[in-house]
PDB file of N, CA and C in Angstrom:
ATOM      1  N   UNK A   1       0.818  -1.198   0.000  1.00  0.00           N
ATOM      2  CA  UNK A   1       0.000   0.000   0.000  1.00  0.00           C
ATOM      3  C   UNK A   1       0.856   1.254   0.000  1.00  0.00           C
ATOM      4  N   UNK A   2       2.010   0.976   0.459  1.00  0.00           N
ATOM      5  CA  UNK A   2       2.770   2.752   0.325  1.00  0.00           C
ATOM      6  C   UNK A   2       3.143   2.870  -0.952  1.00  0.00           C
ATOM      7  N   UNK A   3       3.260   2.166  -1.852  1.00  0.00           N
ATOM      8  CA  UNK A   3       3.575   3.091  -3.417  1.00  0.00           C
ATOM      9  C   UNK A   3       2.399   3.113  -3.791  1.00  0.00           C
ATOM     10  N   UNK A   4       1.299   3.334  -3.473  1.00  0.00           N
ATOM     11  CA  UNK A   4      -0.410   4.001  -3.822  1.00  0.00           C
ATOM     12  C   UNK A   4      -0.136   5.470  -3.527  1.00  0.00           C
ATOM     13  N   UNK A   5      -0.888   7.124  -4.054  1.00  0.00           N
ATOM     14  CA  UNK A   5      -1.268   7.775  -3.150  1.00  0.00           C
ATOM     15  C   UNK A   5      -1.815   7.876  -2.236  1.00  0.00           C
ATOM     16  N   UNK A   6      -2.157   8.878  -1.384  1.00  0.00           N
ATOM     17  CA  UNK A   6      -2.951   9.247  -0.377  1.00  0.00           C
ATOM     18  C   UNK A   6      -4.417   8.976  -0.586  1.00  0.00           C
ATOM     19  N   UNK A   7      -5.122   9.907  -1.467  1.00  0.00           N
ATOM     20  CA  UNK A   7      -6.091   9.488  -2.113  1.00  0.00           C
ATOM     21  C   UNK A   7      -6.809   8.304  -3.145  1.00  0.00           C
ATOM     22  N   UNK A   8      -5.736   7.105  -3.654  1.00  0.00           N
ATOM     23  CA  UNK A   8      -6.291   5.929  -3.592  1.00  0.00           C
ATOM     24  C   UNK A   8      -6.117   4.883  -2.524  1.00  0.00           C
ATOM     25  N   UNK A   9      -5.077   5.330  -1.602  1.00  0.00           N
ATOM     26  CA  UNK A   9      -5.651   4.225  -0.583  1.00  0.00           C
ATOM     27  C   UNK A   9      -6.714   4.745   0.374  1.00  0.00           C
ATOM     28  N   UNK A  10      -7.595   5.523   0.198  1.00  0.00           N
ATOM     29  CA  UNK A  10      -8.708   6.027   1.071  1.00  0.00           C
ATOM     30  C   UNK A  10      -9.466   4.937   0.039  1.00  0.00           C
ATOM     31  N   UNK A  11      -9.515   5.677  -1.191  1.00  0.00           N
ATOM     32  CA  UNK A  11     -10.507   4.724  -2.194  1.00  0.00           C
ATOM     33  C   UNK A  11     -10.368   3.342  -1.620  1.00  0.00           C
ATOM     34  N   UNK A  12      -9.251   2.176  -1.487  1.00  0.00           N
ATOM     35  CA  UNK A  12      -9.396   0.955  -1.021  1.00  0.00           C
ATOM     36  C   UNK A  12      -9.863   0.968   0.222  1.00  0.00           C
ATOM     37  N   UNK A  13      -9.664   1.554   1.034  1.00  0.00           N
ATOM     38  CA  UNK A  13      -9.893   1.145   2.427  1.00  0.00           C
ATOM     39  C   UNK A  13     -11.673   1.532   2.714  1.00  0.00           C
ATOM     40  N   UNK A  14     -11.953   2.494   1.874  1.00  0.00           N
ATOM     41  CA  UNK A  14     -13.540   2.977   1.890  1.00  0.00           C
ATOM     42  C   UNK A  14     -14.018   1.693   0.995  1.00  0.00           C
ATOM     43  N   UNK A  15     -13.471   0.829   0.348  1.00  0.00           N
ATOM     44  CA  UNK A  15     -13.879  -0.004  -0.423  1.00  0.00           C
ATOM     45  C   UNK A  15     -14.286  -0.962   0.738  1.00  0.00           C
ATOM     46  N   UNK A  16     -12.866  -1.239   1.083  1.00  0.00           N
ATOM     47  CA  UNK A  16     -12.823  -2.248   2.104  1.00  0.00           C
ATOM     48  C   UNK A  16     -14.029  -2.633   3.268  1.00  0.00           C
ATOM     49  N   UNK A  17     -14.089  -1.595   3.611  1.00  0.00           N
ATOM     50  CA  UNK A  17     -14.585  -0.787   4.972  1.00  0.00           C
ATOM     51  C   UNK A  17     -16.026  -0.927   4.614  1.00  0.00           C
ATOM     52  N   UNK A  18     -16.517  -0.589   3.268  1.00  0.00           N
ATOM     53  CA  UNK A  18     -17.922  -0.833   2.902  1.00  0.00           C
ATOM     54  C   UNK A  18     -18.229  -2.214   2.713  1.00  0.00           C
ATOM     55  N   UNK A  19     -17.546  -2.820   2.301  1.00  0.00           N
ATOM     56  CA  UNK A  19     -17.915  -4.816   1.585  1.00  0.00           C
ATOM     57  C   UNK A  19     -16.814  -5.498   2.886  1.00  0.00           C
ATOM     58  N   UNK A  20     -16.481  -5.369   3.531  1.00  0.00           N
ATOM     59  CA  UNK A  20     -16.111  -5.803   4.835  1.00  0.00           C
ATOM     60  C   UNK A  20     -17.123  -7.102   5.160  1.00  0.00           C
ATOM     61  N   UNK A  21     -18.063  -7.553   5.362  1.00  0.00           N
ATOM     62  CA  UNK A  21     -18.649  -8.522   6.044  1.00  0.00           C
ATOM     63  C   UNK A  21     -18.753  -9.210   4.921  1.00  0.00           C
ATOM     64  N   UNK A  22     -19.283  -8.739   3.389  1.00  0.00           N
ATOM     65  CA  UNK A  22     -18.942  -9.986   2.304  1.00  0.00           C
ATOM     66  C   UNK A  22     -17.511 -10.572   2.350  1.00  0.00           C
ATOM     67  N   UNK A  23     -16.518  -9.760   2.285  1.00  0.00           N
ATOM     68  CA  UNK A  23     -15.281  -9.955   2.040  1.00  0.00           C
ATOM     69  C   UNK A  23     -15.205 -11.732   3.286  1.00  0.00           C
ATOM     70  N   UNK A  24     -14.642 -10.714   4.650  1.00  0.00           N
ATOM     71  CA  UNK A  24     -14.578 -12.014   5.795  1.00  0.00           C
ATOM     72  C   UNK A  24     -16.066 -12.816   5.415  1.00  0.00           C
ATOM     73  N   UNK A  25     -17.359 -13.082   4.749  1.00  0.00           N
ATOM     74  CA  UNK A  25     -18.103 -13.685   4.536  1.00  0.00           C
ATOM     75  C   UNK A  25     -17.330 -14.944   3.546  1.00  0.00           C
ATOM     76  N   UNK A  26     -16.969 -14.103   2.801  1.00  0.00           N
ATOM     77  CA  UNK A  26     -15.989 -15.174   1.342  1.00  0.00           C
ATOM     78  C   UNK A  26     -14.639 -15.421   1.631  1.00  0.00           C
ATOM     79  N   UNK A  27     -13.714 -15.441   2.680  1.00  0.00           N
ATOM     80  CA  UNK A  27     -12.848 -15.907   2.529  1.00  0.00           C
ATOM     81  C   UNK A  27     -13.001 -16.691   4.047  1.00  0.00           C
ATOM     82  N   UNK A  28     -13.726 -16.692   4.965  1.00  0.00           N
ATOM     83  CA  UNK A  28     -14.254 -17.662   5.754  1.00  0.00           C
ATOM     84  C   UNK A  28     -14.887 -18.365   5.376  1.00  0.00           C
ATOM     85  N   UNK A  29     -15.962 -18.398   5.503  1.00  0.00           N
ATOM     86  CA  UNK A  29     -17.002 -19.454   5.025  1.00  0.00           C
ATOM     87  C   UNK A  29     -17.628 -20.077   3.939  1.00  0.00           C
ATOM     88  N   UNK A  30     -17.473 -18.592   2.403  1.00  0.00           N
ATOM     89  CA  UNK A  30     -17.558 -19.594   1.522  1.00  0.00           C
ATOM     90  C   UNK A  30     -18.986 -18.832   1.410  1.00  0.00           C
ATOM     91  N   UNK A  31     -19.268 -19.450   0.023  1.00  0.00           N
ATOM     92  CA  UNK A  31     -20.678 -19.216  -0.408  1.00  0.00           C
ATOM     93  C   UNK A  31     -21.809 -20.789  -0.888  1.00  0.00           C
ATOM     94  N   UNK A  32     -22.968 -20.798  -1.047  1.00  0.00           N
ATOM     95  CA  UNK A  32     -23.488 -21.761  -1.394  1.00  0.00           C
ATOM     96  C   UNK A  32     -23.186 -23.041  -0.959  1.00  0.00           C
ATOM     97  N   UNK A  33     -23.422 -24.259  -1.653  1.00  0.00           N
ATOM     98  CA  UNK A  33     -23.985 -25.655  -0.941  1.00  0.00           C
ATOM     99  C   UNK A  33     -22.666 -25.828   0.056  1.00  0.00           C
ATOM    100  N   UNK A  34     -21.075 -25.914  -0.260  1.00  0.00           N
ATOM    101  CA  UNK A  34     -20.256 -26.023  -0.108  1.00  0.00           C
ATOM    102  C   UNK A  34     -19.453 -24.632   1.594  1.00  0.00           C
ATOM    103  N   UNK A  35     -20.634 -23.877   1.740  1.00  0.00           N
ATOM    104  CA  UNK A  35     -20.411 -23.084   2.539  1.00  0.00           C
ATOM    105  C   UNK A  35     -20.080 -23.740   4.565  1.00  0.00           C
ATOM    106  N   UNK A  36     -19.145 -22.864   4.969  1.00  0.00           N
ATOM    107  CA  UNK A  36     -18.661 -23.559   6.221  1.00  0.00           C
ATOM    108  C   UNK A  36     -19.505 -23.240   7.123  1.00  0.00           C
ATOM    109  N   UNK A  37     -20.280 -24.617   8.162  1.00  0.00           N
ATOM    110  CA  UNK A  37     -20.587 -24.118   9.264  1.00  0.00           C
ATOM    111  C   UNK A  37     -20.132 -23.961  10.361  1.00  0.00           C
ATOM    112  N   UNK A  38     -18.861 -24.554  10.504  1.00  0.00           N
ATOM    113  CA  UNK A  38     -18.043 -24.747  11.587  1.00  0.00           C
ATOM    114  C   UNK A  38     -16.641 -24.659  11.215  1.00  0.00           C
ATOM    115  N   UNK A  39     -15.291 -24.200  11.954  1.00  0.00           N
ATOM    116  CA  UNK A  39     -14.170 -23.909  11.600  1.00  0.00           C
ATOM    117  C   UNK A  39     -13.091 -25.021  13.115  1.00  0.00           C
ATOM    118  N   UNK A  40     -12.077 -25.850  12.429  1.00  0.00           N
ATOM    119  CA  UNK A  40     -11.876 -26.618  13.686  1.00  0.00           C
ATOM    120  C   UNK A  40     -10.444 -26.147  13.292  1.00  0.00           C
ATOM    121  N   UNK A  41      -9.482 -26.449  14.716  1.00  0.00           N
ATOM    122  CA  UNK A  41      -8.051 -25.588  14.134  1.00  0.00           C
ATOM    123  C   UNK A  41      -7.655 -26.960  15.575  1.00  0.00           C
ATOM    124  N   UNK A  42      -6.676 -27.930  15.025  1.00  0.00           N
ATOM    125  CA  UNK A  42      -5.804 -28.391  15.761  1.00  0.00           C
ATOM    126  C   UNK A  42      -4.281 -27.897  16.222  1.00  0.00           C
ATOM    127  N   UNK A  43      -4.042 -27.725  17.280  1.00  0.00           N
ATOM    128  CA  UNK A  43      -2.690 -27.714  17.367  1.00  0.00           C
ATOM    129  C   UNK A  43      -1.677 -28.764  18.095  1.00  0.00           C
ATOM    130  N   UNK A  44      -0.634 -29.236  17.964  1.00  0.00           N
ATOM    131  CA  UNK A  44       0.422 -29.783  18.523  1.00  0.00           C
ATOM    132  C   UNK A  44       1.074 -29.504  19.366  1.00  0.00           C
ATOM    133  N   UNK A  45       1.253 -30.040  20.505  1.00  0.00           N
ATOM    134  CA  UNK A  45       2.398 -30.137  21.651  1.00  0.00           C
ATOM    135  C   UNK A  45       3.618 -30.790  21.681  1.00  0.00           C
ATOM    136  N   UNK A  46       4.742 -30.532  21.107  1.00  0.00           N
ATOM    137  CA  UNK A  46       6.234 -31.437  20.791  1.00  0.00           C
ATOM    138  C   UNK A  46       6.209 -31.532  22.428  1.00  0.00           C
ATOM    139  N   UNK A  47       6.542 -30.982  22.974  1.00  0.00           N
ATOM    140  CA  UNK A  47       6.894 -31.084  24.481  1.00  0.00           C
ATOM    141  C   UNK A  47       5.934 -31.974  25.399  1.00  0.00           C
ATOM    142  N   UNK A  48       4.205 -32.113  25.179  1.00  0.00           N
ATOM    143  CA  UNK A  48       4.164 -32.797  25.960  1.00  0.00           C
ATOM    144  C   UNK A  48       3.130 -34.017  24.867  1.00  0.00           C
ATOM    145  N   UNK A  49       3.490 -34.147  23.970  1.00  0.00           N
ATOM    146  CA  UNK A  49       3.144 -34.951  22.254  1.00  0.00           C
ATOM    147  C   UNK A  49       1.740 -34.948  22.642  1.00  0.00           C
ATOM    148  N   UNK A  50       1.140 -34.083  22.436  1.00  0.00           N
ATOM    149  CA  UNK A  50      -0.653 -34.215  22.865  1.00  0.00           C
ATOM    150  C   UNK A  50      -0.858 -33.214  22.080  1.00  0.00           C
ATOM    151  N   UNK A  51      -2.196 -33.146  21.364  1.00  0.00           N
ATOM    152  CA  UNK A  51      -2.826 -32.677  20.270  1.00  0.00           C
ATOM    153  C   UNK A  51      -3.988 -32.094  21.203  1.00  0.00           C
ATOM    154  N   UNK A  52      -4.210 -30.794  21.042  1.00  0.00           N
ATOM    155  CA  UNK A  52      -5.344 -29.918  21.246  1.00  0.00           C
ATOM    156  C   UNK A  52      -6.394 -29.751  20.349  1.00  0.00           C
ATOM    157  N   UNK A  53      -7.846 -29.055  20.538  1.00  0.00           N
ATOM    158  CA  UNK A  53      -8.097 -28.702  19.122  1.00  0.00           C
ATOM    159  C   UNK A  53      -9.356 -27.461  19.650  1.00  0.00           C
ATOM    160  N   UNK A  54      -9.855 -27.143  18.804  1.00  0.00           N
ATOM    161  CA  UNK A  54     -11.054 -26.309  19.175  1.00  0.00           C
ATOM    162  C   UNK A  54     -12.058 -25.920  17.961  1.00  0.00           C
ATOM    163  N   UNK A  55     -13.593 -26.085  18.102  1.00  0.00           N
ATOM    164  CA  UNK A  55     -14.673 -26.182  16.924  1.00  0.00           C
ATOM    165  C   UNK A  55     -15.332 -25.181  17.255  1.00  0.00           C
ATOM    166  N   UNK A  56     -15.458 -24.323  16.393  1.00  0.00           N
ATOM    167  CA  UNK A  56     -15.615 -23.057  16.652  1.00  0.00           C
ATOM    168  C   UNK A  56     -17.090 -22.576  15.633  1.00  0.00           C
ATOM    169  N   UNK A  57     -18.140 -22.394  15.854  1.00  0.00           N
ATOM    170  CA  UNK A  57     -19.122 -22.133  14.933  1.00  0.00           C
ATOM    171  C   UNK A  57     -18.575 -21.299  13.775  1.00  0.00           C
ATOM    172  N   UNK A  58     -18.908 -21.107  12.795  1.00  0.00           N
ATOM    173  CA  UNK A  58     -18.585 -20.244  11.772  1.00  0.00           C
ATOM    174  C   UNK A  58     -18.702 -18.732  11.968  1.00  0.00           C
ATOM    175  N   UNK A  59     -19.667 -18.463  12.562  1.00  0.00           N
ATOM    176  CA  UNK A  59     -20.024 -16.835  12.417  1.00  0.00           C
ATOM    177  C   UNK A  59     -19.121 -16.607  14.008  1.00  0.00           C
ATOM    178  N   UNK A  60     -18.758 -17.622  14.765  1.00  0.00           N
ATOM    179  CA  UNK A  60     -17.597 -17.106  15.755  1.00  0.00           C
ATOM    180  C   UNK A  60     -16.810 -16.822  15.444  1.00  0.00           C
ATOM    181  N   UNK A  61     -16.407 -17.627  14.250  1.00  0.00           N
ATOM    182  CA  UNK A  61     -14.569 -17.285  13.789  1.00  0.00           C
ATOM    183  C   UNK A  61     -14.693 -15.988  13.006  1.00  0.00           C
ATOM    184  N   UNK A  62     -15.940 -16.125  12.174  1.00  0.00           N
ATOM    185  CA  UNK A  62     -15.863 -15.084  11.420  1.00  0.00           C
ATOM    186  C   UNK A  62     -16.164 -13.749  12.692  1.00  0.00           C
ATOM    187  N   UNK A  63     -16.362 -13.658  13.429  1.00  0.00           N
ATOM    188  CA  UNK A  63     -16.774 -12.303  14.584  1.00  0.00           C
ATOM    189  C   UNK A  63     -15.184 -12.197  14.864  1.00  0.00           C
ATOM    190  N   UNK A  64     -14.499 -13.135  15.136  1.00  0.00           N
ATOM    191  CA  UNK A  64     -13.340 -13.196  15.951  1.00  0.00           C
ATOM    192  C   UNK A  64     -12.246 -12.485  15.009  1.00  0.00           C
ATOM    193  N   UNK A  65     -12.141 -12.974  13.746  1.00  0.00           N
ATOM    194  CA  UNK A  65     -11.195 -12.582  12.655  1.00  0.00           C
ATOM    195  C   UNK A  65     -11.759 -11.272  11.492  1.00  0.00           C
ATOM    196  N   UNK A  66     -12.884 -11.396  10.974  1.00  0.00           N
ATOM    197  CA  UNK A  66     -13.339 -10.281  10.806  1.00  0.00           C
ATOM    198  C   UNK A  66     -13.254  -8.321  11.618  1.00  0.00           C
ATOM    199  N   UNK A  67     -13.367  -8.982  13.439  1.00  0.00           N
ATOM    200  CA  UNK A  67     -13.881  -7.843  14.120  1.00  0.00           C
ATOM    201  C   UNK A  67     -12.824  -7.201  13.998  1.00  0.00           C
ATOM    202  N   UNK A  68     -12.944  -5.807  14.146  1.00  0.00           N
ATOM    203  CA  UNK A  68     -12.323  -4.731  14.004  1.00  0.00           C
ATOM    204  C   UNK A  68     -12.136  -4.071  12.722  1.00  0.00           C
ATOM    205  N   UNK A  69     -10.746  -2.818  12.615  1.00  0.00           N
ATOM    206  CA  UNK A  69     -11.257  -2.218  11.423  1.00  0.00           C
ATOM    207  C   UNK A  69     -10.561  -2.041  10.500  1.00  0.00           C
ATOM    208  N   UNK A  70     -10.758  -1.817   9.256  1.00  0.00           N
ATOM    209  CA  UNK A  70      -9.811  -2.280   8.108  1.00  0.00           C
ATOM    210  C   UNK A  70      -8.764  -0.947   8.015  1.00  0.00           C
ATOM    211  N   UNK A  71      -7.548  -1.167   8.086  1.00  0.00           N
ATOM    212  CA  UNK A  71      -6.308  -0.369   8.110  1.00  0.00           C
ATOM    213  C   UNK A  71      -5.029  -0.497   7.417  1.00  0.00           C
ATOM    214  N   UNK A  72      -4.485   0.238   7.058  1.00  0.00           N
ATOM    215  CA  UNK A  72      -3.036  -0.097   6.820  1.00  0.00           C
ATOM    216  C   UNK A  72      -1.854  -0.493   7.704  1.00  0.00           C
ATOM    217  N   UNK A  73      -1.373  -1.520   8.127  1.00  0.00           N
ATOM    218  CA  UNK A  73      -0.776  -2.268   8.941  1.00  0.00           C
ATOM    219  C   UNK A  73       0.605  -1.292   8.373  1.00  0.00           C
ATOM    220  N   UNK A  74       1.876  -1.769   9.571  1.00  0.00           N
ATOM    221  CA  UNK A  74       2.535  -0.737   9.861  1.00  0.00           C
ATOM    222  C   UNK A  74       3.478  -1.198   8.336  1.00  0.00           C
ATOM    223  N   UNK A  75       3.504  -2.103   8.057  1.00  0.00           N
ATOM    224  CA  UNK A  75       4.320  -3.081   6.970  1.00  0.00           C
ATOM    225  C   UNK A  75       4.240  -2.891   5.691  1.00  0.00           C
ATOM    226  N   UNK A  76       2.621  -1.894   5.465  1.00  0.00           N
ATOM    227  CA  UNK A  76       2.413  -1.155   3.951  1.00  0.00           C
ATOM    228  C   UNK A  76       0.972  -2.867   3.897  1.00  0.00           C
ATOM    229  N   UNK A  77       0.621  -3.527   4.670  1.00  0.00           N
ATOM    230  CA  UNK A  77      -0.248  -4.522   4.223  1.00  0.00           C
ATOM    231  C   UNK A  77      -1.487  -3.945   4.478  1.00  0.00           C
ATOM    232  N   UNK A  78      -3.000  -4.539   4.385  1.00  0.00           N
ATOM    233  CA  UNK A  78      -4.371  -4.167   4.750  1.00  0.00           C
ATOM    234  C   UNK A  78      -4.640  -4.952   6.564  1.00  0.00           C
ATOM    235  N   UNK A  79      -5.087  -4.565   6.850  1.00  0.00           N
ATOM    236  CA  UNK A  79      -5.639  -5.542   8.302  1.00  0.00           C
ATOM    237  C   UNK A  79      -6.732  -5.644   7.958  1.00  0.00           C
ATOM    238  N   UNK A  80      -7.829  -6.066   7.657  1.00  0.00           N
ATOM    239  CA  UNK A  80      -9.431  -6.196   7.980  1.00  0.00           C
ATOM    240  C   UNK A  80      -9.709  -6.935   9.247  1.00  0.00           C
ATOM    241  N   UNK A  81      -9.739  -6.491   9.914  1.00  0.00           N
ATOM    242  CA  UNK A  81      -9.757  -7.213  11.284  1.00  0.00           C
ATOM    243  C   UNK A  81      -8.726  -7.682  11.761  1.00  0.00           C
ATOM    244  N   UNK A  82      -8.423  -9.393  11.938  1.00  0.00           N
ATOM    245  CA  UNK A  82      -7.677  -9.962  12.456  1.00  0.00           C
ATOM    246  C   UNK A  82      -7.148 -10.775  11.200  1.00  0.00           C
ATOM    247  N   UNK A  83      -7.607 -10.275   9.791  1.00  0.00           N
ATOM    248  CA  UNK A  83      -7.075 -10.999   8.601  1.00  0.00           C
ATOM    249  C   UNK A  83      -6.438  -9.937   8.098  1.00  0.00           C
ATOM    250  N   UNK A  84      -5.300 -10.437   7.479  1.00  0.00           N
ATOM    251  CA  UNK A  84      -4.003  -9.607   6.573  1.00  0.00           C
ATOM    252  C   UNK A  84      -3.990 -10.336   5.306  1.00  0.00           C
ATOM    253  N   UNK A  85      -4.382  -8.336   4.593  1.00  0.00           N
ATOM    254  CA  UNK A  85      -4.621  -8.729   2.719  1.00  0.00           C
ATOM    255  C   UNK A  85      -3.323  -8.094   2.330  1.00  0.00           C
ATOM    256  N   UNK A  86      -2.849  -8.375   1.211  1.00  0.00           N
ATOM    257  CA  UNK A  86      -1.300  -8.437   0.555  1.00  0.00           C
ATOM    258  C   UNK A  86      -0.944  -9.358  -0.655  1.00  0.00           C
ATOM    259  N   UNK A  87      -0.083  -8.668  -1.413  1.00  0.00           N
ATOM    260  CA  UNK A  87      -0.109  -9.193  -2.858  1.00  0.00           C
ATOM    261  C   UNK A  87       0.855 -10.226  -2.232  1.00  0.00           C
ATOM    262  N   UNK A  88       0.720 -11.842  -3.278  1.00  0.00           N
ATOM    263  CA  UNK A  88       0.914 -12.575  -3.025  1.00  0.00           C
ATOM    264  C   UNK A  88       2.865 -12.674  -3.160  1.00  0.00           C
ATOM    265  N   UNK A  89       3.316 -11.924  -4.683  1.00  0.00           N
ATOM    266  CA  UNK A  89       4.865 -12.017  -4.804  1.00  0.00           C
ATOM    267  C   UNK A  89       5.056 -13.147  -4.544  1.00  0.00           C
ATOM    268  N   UNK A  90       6.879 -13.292  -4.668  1.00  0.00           N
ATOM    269  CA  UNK A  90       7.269 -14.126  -4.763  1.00  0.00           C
ATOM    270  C   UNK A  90       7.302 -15.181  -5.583  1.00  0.00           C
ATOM    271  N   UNK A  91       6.977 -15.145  -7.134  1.00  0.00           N
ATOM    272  CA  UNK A  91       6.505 -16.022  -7.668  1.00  0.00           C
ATOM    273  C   UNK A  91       7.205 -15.958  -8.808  1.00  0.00           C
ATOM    274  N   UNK A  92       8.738 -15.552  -8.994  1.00  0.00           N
ATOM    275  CA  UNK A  92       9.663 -15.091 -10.139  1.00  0.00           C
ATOM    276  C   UNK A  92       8.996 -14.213 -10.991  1.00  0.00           C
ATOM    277  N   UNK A  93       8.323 -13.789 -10.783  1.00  0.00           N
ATOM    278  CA  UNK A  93       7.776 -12.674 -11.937  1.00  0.00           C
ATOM    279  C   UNK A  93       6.667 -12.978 -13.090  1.00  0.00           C
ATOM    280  N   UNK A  94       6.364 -14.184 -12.688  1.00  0.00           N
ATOM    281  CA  UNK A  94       4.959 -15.006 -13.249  1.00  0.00           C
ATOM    282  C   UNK A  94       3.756 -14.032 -12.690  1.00  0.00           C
ATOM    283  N   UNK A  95       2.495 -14.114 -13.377  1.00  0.00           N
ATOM    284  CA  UNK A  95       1.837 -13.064 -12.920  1.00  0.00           C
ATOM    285  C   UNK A  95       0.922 -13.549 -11.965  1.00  0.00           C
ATOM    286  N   UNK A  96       0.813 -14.464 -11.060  1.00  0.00           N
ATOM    287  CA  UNK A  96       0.346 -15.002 -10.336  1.00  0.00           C
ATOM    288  C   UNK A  96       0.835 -14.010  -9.349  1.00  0.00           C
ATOM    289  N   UNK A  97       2.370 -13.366  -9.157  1.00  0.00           N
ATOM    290  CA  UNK A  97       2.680 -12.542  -8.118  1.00  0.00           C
ATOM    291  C   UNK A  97       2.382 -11.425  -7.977  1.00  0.00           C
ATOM    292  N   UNK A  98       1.392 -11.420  -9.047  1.00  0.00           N
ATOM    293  CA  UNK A  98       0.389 -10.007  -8.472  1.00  0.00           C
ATOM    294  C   UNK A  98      -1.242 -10.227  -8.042  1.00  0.00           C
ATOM    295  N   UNK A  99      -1.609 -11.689  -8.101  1.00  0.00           N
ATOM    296  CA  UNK A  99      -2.578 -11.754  -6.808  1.00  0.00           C
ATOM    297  C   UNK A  99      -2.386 -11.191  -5.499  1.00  0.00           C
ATOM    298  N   UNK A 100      -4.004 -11.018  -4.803  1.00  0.00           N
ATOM    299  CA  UNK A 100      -3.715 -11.203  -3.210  1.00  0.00           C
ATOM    300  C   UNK A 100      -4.257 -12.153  -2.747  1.00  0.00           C
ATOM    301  N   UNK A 101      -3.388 -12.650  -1.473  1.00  0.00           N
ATOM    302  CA  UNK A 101      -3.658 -13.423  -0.525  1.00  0.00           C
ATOM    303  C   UNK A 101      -3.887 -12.732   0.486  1.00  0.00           C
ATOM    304  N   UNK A 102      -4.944 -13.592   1.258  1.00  0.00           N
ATOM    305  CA  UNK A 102      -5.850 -13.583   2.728  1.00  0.00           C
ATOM    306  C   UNK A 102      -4.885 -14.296   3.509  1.00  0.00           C
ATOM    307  N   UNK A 103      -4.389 -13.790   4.746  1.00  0.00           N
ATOM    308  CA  UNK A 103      -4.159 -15.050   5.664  1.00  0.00           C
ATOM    309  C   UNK A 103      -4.491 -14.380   7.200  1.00  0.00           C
ATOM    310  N   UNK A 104      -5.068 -15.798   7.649  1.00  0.00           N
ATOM    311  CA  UNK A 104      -5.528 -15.418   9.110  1.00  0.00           C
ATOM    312  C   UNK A 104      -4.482 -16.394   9.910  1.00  0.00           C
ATOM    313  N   UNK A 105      -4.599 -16.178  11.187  1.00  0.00           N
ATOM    314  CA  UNK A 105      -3.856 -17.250  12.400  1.00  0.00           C
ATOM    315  C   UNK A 105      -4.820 -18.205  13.138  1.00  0.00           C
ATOM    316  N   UNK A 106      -5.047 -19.183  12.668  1.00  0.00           N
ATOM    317  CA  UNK A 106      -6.171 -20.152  12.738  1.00  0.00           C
ATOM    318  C   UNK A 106      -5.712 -20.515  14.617  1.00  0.00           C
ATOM    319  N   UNK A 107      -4.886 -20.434  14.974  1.00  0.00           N
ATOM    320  CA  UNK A 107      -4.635 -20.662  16.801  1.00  0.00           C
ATOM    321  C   UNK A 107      -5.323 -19.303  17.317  1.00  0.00           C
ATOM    322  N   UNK A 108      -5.710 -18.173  16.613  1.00  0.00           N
ATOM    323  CA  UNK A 108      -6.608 -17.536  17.216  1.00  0.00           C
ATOM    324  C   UNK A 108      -7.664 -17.784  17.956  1.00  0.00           C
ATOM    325  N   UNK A 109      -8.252 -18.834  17.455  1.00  0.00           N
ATOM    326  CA  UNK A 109      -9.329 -19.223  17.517  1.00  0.00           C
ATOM    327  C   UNK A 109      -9.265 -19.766  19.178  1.00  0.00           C
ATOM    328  N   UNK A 110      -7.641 -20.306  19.884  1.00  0.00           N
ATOM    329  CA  UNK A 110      -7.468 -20.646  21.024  1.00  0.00           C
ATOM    330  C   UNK A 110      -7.853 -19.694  22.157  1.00  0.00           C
ATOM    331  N   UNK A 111      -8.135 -18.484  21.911  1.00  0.00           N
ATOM    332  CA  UNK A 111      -7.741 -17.863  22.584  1.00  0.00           C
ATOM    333  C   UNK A 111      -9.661 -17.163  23.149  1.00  0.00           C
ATOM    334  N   UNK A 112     -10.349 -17.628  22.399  1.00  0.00           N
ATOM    335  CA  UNK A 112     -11.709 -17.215  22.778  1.00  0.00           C
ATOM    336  C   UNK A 112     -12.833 -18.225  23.304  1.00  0.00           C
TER     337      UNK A 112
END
């Protein structure tokens, strides 16, 4: 986001900021037959070899990772909540490296 101006990253973030609940709607849960009702996130213990986990309704995770407000993170990325948007790169210069990727921290989910 810092090689944008001033005035188009208002444009994205007013974008953002308006389609916000479709957005975390479609990259949580999904649309139609195939749509998520529940979100489960295991984690691992090397230290004491025991597996945790937690099932989390859908519109929880989505409250949990969605909530809050869409910004420019200090890094030049988007925050929409507790999800970070950012062009994907890295991809030798194939144009795939100008997608974006979504990524959330699915052990979030531990913490509510």
């Amino acid at each position: 986001m810092d090689e944008f101006e001033n005035k188009h990253k208002k444009v994205i973030i007013d974008f953002l900021t308006k389609n916000k609940l479709l957005i975390v709607t479609d990259i949580i849960k999904g649309r139609g037959q195939f749509a998520a009702d529940w979100m489960l996130v295991t984690k691992y213990d090397t230290r004491k070899d025991e597996t945790s986990w937690v099932l989390a309704d859908i519109n929880k995770a989505m409250s949990i990772f969605g909530g809050g407000e869409v910004k420019i993170s200090p890094r030049g990325s988007i925050s929409i909540g507790r999800i970070t948007l950012q062009r994907k790169g890295g991809d030798g210069g194939r144009e795939t490296g100008n997608m974006l990727q979504f990524k959330i921290k699915p052990g979030d989910l531990f913490k509510y």
